[in-house]
PDB file of N, CA and C in Angstrom:
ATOM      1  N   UNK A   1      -7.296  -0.702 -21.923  1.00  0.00           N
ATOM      2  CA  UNK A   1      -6.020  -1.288 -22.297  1.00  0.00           C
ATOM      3  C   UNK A   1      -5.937  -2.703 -21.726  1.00  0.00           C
ATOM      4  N   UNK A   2      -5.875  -3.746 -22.398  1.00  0.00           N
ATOM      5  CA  UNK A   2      -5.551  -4.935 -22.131  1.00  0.00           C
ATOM      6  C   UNK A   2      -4.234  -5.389 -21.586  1.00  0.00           C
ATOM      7  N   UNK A   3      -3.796  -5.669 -20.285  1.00  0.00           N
ATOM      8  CA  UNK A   3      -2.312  -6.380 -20.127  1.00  0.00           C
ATOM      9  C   UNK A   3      -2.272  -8.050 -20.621  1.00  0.00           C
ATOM     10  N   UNK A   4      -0.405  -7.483 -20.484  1.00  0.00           N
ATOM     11  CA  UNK A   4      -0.527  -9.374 -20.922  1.00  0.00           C
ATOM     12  C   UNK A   4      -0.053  -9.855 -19.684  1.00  0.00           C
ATOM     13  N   UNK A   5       0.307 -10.837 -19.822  1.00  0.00           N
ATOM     14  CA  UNK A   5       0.491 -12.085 -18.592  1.00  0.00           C
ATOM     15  C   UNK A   5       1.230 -11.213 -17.441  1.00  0.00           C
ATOM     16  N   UNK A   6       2.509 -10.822 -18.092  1.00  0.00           N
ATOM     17  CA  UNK A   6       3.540 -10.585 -17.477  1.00  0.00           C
ATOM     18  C   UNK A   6       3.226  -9.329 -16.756  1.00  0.00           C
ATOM     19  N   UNK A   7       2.802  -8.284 -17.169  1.00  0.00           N
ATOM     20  CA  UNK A   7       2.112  -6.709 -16.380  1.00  0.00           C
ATOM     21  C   UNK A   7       1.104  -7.461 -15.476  1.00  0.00           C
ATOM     22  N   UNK A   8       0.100  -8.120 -15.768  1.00  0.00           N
ATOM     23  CA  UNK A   8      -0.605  -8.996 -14.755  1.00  0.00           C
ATOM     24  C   UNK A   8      -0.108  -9.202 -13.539  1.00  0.00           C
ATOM     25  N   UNK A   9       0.928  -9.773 -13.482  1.00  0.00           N
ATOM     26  CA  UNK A   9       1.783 -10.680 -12.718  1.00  0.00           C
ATOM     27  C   UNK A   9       2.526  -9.648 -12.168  1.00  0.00           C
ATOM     28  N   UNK A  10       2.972  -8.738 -12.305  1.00  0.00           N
ATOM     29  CA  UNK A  10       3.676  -7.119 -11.856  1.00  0.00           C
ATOM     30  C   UNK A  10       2.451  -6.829 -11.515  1.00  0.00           C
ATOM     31  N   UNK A  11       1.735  -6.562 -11.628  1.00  0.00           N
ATOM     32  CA  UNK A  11       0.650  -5.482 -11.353  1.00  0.00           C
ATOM     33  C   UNK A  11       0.069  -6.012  -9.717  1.00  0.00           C
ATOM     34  N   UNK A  12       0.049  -7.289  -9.858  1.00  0.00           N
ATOM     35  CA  UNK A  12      -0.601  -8.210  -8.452  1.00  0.00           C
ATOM     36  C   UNK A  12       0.644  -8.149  -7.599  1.00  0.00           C
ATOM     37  N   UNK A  13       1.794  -8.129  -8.148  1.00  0.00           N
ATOM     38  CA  UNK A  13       3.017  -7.674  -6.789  1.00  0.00           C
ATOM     39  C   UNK A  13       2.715  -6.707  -6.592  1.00  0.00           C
ATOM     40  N   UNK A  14       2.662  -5.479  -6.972  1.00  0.00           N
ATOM     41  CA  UNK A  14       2.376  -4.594  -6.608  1.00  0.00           C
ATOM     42  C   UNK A  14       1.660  -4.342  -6.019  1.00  0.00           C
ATOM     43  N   UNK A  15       0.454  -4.644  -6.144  1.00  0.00           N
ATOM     44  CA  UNK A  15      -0.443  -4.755  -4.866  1.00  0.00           C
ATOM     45  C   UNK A  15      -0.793  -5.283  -4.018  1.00  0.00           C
ATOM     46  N   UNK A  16      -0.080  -6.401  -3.690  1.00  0.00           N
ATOM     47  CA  UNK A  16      -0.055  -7.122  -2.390  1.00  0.00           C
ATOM     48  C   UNK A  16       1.042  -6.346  -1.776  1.00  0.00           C
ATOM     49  N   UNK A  17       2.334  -6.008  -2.537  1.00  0.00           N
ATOM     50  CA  UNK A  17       2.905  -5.078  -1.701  1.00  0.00           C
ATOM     51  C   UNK A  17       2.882  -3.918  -1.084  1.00  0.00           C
ATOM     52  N   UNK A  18       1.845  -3.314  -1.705  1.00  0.00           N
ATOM     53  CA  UNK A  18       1.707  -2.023  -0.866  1.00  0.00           C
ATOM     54  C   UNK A  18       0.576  -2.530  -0.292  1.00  0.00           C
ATOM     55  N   UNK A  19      -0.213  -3.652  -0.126  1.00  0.00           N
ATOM     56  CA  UNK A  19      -1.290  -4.039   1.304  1.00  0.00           C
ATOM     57  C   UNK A  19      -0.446  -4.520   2.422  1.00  0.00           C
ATOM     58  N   UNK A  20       0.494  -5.016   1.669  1.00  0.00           N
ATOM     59  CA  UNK A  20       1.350  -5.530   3.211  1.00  0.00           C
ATOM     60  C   UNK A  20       2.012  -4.308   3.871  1.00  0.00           C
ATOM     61  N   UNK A  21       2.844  -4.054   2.858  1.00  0.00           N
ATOM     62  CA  UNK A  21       3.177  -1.992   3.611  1.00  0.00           C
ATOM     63  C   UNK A  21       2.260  -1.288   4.239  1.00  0.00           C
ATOM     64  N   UNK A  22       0.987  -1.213   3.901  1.00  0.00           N
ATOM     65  CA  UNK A  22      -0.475  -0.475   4.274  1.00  0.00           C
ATOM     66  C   UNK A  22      -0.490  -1.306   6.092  1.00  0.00           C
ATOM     67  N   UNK A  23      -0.651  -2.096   6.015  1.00  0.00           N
ATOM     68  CA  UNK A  23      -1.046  -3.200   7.046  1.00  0.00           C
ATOM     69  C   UNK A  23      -0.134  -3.162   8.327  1.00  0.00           C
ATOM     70  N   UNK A  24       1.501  -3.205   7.877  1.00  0.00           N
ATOM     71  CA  UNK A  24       2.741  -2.673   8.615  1.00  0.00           C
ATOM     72  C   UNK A  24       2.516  -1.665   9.269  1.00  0.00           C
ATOM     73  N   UNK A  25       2.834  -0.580   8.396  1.00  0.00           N
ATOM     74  CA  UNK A  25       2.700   0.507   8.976  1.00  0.00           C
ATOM     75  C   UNK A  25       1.143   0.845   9.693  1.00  0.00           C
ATOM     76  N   UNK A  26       0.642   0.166   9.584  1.00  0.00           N
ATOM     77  CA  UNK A  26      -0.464   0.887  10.291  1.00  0.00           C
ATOM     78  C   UNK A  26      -0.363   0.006  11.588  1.00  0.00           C
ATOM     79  N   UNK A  27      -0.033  -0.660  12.184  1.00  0.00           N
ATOM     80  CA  UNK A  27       0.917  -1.695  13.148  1.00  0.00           C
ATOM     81  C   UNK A  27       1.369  -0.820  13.863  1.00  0.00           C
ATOM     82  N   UNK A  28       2.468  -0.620  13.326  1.00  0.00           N
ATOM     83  CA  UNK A  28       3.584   0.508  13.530  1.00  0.00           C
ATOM     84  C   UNK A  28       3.127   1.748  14.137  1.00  0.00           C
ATOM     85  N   UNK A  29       2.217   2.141  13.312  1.00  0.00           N
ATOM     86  CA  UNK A  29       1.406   3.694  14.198  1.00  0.00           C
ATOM     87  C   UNK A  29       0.562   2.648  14.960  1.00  0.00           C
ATOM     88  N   UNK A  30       0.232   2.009  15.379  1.00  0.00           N
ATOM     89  CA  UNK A  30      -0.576   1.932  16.771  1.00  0.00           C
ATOM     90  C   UNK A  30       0.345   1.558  18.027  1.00  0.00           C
ATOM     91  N   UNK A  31       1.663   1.052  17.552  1.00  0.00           N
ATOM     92  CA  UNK A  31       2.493   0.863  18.887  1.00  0.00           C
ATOM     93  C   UNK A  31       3.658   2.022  19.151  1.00  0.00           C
ATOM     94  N   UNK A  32       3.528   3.126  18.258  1.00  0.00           N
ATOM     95  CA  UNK A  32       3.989   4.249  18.244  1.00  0.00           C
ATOM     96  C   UNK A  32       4.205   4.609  19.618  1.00  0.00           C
ATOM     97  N   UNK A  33       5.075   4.961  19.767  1.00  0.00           N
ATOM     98  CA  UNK A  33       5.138   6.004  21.508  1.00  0.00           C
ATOM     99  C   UNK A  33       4.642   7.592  21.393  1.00  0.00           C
ATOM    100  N   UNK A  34       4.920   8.491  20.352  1.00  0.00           N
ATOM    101  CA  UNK A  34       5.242   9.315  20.008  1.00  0.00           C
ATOM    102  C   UNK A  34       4.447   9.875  19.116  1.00  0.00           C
ATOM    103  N   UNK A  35       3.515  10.790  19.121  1.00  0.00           N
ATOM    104  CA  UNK A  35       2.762  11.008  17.995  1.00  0.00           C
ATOM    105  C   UNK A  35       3.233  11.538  16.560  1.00  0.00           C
ATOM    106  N   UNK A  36       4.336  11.737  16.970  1.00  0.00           N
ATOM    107  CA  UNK A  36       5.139  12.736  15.542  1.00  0.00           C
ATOM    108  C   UNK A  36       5.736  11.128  14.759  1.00  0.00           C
ATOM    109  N   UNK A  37       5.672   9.809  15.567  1.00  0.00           N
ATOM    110  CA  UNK A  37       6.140   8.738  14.981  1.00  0.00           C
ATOM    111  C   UNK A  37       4.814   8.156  14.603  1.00  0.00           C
ATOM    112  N   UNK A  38       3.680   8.376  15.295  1.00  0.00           N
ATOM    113  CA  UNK A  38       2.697   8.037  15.157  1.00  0.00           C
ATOM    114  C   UNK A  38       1.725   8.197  13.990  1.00  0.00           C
ATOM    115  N   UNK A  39       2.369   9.572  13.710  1.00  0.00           N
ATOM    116  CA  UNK A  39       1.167  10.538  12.553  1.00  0.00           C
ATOM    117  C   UNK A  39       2.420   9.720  11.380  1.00  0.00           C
ATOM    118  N   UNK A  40       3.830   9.745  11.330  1.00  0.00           N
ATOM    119  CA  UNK A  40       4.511   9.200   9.936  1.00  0.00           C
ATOM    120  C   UNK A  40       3.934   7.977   9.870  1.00  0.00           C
ATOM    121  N   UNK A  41       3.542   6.848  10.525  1.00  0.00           N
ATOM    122  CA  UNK A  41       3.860   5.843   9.816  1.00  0.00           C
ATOM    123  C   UNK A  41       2.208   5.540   9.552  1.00  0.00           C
ATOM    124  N   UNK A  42       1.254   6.684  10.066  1.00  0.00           N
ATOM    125  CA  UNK A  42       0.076   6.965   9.708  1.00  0.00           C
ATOM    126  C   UNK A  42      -0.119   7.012   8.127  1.00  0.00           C
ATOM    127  N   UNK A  43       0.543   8.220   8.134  1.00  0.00           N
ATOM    128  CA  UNK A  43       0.710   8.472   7.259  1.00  0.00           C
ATOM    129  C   UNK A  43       1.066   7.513   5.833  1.00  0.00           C
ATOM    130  N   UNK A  44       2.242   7.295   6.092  1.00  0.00           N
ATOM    131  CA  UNK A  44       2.874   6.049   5.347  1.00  0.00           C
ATOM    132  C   UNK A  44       1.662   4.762   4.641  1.00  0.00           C
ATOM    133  N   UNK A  45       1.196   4.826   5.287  1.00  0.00           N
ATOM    134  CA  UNK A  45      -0.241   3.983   5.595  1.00  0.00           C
ATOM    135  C   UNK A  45      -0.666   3.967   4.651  1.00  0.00           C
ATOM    136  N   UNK A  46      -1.525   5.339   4.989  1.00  0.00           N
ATOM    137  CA  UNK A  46      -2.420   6.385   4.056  1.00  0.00           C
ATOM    138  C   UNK A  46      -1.575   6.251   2.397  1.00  0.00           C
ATOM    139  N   UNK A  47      -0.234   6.766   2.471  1.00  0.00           N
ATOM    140  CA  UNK A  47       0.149   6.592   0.840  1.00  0.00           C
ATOM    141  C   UNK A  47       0.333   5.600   0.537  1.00  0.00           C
ATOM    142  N   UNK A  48       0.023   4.179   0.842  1.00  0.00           N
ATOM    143  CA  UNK A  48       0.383   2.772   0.154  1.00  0.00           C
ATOM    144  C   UNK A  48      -1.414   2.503   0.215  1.00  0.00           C
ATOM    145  N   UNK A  49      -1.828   2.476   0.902  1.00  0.00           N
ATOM    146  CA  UNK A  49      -3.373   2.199   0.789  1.00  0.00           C
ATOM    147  C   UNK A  49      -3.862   2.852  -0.584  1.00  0.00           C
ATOM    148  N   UNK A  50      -3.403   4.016  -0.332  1.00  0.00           N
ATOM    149  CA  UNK A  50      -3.624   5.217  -2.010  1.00  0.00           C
ATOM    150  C   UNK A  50      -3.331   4.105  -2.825  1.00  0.00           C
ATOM    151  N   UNK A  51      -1.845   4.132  -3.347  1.00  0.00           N
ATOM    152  CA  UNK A  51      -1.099   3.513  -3.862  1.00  0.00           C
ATOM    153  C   UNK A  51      -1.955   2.232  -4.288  1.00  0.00           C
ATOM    154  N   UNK A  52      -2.162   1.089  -3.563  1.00  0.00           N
ATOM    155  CA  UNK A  52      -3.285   0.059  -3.763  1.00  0.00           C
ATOM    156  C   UNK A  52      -4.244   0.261  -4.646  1.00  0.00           C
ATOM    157  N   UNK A  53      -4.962   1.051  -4.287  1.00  0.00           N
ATOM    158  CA  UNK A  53      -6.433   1.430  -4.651  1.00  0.00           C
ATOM    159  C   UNK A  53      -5.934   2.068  -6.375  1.00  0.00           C
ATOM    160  N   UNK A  54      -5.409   2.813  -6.485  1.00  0.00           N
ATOM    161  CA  UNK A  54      -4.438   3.699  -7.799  1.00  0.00           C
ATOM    162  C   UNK A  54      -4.096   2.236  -8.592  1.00  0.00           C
ATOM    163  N   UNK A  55      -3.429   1.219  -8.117  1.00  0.00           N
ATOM    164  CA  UNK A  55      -3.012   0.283  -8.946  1.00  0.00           C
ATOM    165  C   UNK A  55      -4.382  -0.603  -9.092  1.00  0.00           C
ATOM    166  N   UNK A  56      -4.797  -0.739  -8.360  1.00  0.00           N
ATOM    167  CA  UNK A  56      -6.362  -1.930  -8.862  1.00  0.00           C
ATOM    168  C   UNK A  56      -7.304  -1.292  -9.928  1.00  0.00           C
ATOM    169  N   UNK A  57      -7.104   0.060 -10.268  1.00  0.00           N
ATOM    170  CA  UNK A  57      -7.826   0.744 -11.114  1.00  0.00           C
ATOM    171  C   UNK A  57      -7.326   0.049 -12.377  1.00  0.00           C
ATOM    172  N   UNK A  58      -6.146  -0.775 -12.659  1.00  0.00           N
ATOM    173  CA  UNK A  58      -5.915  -0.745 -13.947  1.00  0.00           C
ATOM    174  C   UNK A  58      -6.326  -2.183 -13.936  1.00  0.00           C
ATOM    175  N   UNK A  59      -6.656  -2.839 -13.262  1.00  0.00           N
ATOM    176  CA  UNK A  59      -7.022  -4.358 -13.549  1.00  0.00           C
ATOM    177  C   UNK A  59      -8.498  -4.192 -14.016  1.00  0.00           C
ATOM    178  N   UNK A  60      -9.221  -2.959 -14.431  1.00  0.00           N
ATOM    179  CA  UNK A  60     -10.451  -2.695 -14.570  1.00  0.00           C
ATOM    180  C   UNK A  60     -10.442  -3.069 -16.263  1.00  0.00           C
TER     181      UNK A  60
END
């Protein structure tokens, strides 16, 4: 499927935004006090990194 300009241009927000979310939160879990705060924003991580990787599939 070919995008046009404009899905392009959405598609690259999108994924800089969930690298910057990815990047945050993984910040976030290393200055964690708490492992139960530690493992969420681990976590959190983990589903925007997904998220990333899921959206660059369509620039294929």
């Amino acid at each position: 499927m070919k995008l046009n300009e404009m899905e392009l241009q959405t598609l690259r927000h999108l994924i800089m935004a969930n690298d910057t979310t990815s990047c945050k939160m993984s910040a976030y879990a290393q200055q964690a006090q708490t492992p139960e705060i530690r493992q969420y924003f681990e976590k959190a991580a983990q589903t925007a990194a997904d998220a990333k990787t899921e959206l660059m599939g369509f620039l294929k």
